[in-house]
C-alpha atoms as a PDB file:
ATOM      1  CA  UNK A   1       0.000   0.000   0.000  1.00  0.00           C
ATOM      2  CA  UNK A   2       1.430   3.619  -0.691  1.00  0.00           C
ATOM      3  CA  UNK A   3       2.561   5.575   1.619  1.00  0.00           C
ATOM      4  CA  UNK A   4       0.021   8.658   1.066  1.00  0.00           C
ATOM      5  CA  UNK A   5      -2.739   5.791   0.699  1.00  0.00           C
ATOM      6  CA  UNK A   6      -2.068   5.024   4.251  1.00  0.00           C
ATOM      7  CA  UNK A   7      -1.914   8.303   5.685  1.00  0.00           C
ATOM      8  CA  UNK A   8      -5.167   9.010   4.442  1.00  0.00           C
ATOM      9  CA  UNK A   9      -6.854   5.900   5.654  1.00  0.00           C
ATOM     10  CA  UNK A  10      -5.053   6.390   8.958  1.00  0.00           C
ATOM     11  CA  UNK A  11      -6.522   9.983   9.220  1.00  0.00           C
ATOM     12  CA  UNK A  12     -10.305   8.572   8.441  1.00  0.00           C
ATOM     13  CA  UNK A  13      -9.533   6.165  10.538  1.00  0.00           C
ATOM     14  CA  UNK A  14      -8.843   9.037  13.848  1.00  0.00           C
ATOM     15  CA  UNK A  15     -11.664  11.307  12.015  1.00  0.00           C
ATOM     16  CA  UNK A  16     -14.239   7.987  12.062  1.00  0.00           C
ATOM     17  CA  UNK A  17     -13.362   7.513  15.515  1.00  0.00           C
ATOM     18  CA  UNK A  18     -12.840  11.209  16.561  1.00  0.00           C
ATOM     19  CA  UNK A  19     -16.566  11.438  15.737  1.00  0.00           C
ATOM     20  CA  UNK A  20     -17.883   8.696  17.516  1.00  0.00           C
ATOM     21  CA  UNK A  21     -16.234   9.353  20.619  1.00  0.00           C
ATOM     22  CA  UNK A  22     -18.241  12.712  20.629  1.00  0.00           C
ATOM     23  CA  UNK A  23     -21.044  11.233  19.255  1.00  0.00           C
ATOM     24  CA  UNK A  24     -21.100   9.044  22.574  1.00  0.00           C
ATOM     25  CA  UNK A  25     -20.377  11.332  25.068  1.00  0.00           C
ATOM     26  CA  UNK A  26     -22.460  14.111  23.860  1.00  0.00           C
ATOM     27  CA  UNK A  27     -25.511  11.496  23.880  1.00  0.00           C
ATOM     28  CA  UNK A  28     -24.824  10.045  27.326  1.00  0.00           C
ATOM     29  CA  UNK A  29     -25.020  14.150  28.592  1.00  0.00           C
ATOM     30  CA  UNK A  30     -28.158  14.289  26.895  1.00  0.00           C
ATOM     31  CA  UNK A  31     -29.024  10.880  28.726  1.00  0.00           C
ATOM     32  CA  UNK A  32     -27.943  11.787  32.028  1.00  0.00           C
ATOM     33  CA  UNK A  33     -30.134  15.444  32.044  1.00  0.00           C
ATOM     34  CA  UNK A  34     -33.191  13.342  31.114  1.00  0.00           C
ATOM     35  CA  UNK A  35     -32.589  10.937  34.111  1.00  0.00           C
ATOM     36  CA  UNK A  36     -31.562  13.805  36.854  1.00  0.00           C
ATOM     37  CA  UNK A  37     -32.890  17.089  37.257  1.00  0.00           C
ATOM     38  CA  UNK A  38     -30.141  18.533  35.859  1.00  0.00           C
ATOM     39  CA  UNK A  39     -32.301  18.337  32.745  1.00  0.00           C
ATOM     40  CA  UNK A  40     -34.624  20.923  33.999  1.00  0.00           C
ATOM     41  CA  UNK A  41     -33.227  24.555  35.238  1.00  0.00           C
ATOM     42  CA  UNK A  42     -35.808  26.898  36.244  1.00  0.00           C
ATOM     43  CA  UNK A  43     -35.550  29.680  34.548  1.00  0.00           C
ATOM     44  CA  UNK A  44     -38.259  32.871  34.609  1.00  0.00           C
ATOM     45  CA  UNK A  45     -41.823  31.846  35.433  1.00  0.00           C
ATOM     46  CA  UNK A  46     -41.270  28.140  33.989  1.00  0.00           C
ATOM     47  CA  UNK A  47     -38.677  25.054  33.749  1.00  0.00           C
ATOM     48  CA  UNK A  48     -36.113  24.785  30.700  1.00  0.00           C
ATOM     49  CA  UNK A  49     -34.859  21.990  29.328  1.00  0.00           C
ATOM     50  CA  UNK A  50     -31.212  21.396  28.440  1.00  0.00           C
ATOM     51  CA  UNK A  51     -31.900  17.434  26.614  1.00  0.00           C
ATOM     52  CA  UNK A  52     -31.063  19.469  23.375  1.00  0.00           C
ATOM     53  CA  UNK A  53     -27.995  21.204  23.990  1.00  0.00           C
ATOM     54  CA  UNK A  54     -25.978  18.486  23.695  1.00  0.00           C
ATOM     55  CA  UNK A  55     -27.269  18.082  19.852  1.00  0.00           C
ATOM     56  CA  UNK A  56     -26.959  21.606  18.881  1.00  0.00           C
ATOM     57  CA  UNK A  57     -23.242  21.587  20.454  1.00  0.00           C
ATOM     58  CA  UNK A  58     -22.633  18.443  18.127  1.00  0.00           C
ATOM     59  CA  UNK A  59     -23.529  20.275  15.168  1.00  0.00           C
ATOM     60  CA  UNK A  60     -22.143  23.428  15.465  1.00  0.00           C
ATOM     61  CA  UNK A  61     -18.996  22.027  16.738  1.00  0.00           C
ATOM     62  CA  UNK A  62     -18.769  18.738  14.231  1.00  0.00           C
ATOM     63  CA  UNK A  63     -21.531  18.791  11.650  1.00  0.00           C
ATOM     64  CA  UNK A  64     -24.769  17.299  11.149  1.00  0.00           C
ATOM     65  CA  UNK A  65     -23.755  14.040  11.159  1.00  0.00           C
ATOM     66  CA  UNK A  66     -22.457  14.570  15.020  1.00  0.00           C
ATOM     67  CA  UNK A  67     -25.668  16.830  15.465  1.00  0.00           C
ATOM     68  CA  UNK A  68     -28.219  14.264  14.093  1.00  0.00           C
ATOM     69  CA  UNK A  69     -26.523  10.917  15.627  1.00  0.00           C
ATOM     70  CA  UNK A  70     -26.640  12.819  18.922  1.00  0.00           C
ATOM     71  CA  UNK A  71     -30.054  13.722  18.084  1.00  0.00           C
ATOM     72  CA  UNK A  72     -31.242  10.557  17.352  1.00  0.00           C
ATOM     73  CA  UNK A  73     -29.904   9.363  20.749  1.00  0.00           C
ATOM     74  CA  UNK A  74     -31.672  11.445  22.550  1.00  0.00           C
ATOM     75  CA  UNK A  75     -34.861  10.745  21.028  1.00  0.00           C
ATOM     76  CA  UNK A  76     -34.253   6.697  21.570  1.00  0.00           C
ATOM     77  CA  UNK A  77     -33.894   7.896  25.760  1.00  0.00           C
ATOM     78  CA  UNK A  78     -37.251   9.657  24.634  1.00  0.00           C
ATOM     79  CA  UNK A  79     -38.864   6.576  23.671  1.00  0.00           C
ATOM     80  CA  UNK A  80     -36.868   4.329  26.510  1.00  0.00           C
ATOM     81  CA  UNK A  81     -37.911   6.591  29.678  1.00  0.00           C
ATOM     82  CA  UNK A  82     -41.848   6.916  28.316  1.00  0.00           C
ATOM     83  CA  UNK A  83     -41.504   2.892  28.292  1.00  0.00           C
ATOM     84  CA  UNK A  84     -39.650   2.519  32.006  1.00  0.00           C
ATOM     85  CA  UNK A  85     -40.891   5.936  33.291  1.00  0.00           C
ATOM     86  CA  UNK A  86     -44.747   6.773  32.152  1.00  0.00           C
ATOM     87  CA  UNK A  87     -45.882  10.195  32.655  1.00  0.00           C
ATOM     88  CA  UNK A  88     -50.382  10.309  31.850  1.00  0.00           C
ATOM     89  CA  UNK A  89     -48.676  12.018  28.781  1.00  0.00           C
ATOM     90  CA  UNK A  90     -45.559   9.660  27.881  1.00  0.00           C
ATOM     91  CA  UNK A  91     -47.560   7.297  25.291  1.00  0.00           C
ATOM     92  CA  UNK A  92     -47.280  10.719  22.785  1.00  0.00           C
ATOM     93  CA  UNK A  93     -43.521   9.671  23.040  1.00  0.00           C
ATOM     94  CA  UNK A  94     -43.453   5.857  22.035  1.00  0.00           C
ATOM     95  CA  UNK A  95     -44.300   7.513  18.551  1.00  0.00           C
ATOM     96  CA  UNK A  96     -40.867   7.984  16.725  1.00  0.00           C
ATOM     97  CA  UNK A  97     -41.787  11.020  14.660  1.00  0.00           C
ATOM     98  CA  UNK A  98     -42.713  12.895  18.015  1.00  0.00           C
ATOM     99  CA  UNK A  99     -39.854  11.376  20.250  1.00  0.00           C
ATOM    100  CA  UNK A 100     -37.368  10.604  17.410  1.00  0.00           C
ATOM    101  CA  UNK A 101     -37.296  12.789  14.162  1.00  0.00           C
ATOM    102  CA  UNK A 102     -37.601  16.687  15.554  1.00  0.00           C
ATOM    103  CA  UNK A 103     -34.418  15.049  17.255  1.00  0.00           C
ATOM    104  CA  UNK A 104     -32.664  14.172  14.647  1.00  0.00           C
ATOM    105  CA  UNK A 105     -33.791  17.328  13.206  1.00  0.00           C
ATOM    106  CA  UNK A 106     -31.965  19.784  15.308  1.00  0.00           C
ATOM    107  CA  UNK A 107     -28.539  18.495  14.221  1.00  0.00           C
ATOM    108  CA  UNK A 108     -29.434  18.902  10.853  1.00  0.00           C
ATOM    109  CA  UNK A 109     -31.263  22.517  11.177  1.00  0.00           C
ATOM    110  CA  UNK A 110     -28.550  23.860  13.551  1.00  0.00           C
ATOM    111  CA  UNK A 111     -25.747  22.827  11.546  1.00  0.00           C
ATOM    112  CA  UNK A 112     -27.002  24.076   8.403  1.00  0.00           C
ATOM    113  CA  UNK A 113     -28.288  27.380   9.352  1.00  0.00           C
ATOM    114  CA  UNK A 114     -24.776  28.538  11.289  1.00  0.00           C
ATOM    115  CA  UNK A 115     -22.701  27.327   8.017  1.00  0.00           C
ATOM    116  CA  UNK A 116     -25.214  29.744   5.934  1.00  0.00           C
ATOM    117  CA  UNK A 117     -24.630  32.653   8.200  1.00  0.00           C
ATOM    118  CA  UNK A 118     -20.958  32.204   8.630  1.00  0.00           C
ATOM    119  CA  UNK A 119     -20.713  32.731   4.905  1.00  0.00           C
ATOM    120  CA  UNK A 120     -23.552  35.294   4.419  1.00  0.00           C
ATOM    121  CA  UNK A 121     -21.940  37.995   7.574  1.00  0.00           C
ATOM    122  CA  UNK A 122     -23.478  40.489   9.398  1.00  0.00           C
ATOM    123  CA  UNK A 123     -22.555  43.940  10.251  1.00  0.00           C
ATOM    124  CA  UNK A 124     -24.838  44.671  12.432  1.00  0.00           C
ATOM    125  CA  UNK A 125     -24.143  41.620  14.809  1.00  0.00           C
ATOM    126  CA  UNK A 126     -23.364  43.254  17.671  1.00  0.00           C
ATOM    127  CA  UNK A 127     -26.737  45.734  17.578  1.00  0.00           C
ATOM    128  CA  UNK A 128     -28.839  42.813  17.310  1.00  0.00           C
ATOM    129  CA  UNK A 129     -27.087  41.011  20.265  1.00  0.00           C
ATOM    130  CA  UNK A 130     -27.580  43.862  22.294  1.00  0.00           C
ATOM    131  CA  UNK A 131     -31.373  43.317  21.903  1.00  0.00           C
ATOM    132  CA  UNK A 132     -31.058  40.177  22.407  1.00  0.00           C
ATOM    133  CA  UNK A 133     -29.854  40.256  25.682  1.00  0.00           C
ATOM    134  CA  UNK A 134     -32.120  43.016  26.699  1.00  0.00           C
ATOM    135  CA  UNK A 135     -34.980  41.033  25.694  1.00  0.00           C
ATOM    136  CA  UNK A 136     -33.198  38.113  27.179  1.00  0.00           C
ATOM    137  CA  UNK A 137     -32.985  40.285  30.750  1.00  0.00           C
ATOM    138  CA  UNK A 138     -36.454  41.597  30.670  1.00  0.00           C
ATOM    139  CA  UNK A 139     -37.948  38.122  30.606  1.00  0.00           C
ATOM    140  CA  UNK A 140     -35.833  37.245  33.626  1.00  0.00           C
ATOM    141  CA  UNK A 141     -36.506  40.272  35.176  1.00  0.00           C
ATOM    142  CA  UNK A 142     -40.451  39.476  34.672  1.00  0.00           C
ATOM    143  CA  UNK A 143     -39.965  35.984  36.393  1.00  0.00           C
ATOM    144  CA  UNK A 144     -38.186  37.710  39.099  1.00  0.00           C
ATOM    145  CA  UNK A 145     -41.269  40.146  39.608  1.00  0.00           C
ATOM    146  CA  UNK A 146     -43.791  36.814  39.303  1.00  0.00           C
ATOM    147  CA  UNK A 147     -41.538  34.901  42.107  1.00  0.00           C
ATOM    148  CA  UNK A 148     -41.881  38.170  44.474  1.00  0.00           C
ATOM    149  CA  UNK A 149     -45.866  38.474  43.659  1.00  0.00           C
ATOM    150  CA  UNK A 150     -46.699  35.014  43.913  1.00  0.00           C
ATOM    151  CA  UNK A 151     -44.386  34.200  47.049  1.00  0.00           C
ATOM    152  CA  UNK A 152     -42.587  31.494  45.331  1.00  0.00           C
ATOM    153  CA  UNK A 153     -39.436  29.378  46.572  1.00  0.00           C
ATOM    154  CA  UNK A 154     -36.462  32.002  47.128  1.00  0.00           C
ATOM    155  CA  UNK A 155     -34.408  29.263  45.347  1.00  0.00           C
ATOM    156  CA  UNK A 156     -36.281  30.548  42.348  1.00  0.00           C
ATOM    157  CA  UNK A 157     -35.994  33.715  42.990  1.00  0.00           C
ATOM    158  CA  UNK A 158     -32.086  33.871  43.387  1.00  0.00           C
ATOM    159  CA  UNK A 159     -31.203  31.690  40.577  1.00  0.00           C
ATOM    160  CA  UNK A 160     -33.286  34.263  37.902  1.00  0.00           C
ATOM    161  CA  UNK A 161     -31.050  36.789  39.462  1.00  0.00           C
ATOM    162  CA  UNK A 162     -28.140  34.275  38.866  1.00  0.00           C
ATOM    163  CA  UNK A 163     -29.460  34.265  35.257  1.00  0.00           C
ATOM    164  CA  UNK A 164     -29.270  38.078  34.913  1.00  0.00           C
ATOM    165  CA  UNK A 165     -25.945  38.170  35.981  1.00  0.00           C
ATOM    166  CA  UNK A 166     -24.744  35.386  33.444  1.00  0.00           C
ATOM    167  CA  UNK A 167     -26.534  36.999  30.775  1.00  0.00           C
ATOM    168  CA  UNK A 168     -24.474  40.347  31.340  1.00  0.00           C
ATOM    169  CA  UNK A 169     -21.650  38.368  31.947  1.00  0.00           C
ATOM    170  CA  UNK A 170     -22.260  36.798  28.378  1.00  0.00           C
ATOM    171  CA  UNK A 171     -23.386  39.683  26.889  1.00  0.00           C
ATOM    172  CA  UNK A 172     -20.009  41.020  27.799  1.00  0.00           C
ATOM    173  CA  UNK A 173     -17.640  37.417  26.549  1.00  0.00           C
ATOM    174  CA  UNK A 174     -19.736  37.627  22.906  1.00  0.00           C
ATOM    175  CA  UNK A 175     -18.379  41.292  22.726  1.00  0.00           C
ATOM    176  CA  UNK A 176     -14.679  40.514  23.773  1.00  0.00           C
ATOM    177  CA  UNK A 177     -14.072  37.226  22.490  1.00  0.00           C
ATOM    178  CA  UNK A 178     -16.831  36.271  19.415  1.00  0.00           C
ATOM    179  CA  UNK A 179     -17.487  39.330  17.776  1.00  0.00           C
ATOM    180  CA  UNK A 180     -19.562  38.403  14.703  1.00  0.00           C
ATOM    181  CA  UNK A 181     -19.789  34.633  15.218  1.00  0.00           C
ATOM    182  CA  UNK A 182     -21.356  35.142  18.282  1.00  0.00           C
ATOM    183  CA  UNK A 183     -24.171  35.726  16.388  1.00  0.00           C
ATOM    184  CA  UNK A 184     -24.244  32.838  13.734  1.00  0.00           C
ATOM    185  CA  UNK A 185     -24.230  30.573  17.215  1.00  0.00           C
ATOM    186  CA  UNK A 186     -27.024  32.765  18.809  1.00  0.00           C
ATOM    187  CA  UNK A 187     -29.100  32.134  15.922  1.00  0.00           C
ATOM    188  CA  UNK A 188     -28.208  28.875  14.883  1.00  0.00           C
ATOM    189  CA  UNK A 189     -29.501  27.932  18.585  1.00  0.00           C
ATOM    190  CA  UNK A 190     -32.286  29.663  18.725  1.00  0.00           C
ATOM    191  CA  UNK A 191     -33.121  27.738  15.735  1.00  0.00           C
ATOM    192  CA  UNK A 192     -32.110  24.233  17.056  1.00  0.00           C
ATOM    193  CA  UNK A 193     -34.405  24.752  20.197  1.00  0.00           C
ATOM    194  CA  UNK A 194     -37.544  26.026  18.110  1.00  0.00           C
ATOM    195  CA  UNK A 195     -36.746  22.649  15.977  1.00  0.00           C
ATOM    196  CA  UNK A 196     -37.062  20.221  19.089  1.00  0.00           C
ATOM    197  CA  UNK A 197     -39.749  22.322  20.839  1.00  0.00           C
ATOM    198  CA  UNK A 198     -42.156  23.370  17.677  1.00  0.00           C
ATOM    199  CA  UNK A 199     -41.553  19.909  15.965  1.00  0.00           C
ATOM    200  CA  UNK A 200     -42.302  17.616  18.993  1.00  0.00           C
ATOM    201  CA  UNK A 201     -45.626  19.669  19.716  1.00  0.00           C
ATOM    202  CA  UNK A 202     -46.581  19.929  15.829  1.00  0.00           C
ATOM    203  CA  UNK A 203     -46.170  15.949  15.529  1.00  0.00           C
ATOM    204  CA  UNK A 204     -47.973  15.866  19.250  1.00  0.00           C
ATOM    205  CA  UNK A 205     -50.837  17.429  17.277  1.00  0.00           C
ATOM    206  CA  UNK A 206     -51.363  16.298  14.403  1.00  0.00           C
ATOM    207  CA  UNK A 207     -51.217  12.631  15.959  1.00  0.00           C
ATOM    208  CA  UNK A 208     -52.280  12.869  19.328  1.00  0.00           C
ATOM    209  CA  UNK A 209     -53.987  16.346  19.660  1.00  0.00           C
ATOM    210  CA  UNK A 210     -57.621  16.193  21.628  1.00  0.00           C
ATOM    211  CA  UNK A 211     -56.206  12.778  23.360  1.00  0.00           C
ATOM    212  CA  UNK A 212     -52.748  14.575  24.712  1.00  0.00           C
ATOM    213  CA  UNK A 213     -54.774  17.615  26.024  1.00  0.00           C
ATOM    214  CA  UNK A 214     -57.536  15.343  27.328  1.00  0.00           C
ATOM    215  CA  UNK A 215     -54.318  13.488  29.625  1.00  0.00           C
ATOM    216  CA  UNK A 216     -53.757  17.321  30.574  1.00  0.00           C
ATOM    217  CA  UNK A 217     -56.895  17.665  32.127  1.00  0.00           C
ATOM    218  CA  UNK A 218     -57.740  20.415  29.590  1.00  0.00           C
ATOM    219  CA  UNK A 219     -60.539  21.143  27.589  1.00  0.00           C
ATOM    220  CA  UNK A 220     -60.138  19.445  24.544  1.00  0.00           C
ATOM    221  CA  UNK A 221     -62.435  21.711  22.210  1.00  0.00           C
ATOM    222  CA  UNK A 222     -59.597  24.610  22.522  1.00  0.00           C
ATOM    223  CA  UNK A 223     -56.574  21.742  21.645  1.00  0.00           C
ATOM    224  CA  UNK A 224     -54.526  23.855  19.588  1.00  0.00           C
ATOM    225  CA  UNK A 225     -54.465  26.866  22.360  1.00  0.00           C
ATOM    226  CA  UNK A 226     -53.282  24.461  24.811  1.00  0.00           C
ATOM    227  CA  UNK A 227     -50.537  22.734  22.765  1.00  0.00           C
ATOM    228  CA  UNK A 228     -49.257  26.671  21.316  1.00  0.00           C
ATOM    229  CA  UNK A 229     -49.227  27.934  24.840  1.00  0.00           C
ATOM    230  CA  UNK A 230     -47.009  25.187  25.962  1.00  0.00           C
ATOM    231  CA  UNK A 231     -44.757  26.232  22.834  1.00  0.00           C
ATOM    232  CA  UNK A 232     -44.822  29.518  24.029  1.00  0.00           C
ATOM    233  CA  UNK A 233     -44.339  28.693  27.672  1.00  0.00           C
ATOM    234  CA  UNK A 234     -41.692  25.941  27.143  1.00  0.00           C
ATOM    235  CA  UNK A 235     -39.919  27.407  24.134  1.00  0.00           C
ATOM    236  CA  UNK A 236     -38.743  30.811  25.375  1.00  0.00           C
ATOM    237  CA  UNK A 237     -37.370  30.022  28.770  1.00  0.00           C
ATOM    238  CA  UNK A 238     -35.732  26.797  26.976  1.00  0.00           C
ATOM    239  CA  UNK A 239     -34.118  29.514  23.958  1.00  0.00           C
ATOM    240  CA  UNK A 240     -32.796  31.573  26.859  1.00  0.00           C
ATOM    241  CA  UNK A 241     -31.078  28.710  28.942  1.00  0.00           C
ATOM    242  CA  UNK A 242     -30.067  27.271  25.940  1.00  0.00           C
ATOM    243  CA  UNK A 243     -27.972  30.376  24.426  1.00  0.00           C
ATOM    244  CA  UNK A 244     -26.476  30.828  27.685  1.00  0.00           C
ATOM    245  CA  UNK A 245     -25.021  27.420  26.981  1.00  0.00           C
ATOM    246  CA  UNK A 246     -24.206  26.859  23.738  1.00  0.00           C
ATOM    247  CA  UNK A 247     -22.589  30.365  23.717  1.00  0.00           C
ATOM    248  CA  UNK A 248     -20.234  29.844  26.510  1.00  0.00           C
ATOM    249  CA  UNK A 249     -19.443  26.004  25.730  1.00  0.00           C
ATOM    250  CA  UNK A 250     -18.894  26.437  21.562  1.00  0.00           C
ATOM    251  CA  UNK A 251     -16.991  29.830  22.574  1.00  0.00           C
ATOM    252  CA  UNK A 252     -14.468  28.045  24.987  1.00  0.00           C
ATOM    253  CA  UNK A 253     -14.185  25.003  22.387  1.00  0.00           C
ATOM    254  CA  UNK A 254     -13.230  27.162  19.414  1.00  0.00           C
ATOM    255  CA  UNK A 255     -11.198  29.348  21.192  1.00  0.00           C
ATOM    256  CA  UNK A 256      -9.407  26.285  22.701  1.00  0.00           C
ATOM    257  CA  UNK A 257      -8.880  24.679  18.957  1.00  0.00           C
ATOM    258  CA  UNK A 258      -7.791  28.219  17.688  1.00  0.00           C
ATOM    259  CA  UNK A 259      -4.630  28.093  20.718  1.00  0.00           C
ATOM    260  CA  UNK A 260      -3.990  24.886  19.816  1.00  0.00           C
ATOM    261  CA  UNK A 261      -3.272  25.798  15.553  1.00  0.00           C
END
């Protein structure tokens, strides 16, 4: 065998394996925060999930490949913790276009839609960030004001100001260390959560619908209000948790590869 025939099949070889290695330990994070409540952070009025993060990490970091392997682990766990851990809701999961493919999807989504902005640019990056983050700090501040109305936990109460201050403290790494990028990963995100959340309720609907709200104890005539305000109530404080993240972990990753060149 030639020498540069070699070489090459060696590097695969490390690339092949490279891959799976993350592939693995990137799914068994995504396993562990289902089975612990590390999963769930809460995070203004609600509770965030962090499941996902380990697939949009994947895909920004490796691909869609990474991403949608990782993704497709996660949604076996989906299917594997409805069947050893039933919720009056978990039979929507057994289904493997609700548990499985909006998965899968988020690799693919993610990946694709930070490539397309790393190429397209954006001067004003840094403007939009900085509404970001305000928006990001109002809704904080909001579940802040709910946990003082409503007499809630103080654990909740101090870890939405813990939120605020990571935020600035964010707010101020994307400035100093990301620049534009910061950006492509903000929105590729944002993009990989809406995929998992607005995909798994879509297929919830159109399968399951009346017979998932019913197992809510909710009026089943106004379904499709039910199923969009969980979007809206699930989706937002999940996009805000999940920015935090992704920023800080894909930030210290590339910087680290950068050091190492």
């Amino acid at each position: 065998m030639e020498p540069e025939r070699r070489e090459k099949m060696n590097k695969n070889s490390k690339f092949n394996v490279r891959k799976l290695t993350i592939i693995a330990i990137l799914g068994a994070i995504s396993a562990v925060f289902g089975m612990t409540p590390l999963g769930f952070i809460p995070v203004g009025p609600t509770r965030a999930t962090i499941m996902h993060i380990p697939v949009i990490i994947g895909a920004i970091m490796e691909g869609p490949v990474v991403g949608g392997c990782v993704g497709l682990i996660f949604g076996l766990f989906s299917i594997f913790q409805a069947i050893t851990n039933p919720t009056p809701v978990s039979f929507v999961f057994l289904n493997p276009l609700v548990s499985i493919l909006p998965r899968v999807l988020i690799g693919i989504f993610t990946y694709y839609v930070y490539n397309a902005l790393r190429k397209i640019g954006n001067k004003k990056t840094m403007g939009i960030l900085y509404v970001l983050w305000i928006l990001i700090i109002l809704y904080l501040g909001n579940g802040i004001y709910i946990d003082i109305v409503e007499k809630k936990p103080i654990y909740l109460l101090l870890t939405n100001v813990a939120l605020i201050i990571l935020t600035l403290i964010l707010a101020y790494f994307t400035h100093k260390n990301l620049k534009r990028s910061s950006l492509d990963i903000i929105i590729s995100t944002i993009i990989g959560t809406l995929t998992n959340t607005v995909g798994v309720l879509i297929m919830i609907y159109f399968f399951y619908g009346e017979k998932f709200v019913e197992a809510l104890g909710q009026d089943i005539s106004i379904a499709r209000k039910v199923i969009f305000g969980i979007g809206i109530t699930n989706g937002i404080p999940e996009i805000i948790i999940a920015i935090i993240i992704v920023t800080v972990v894909v930030g210290a990753l590339k910087k680290e590869t950068n050091d190492r060149r």
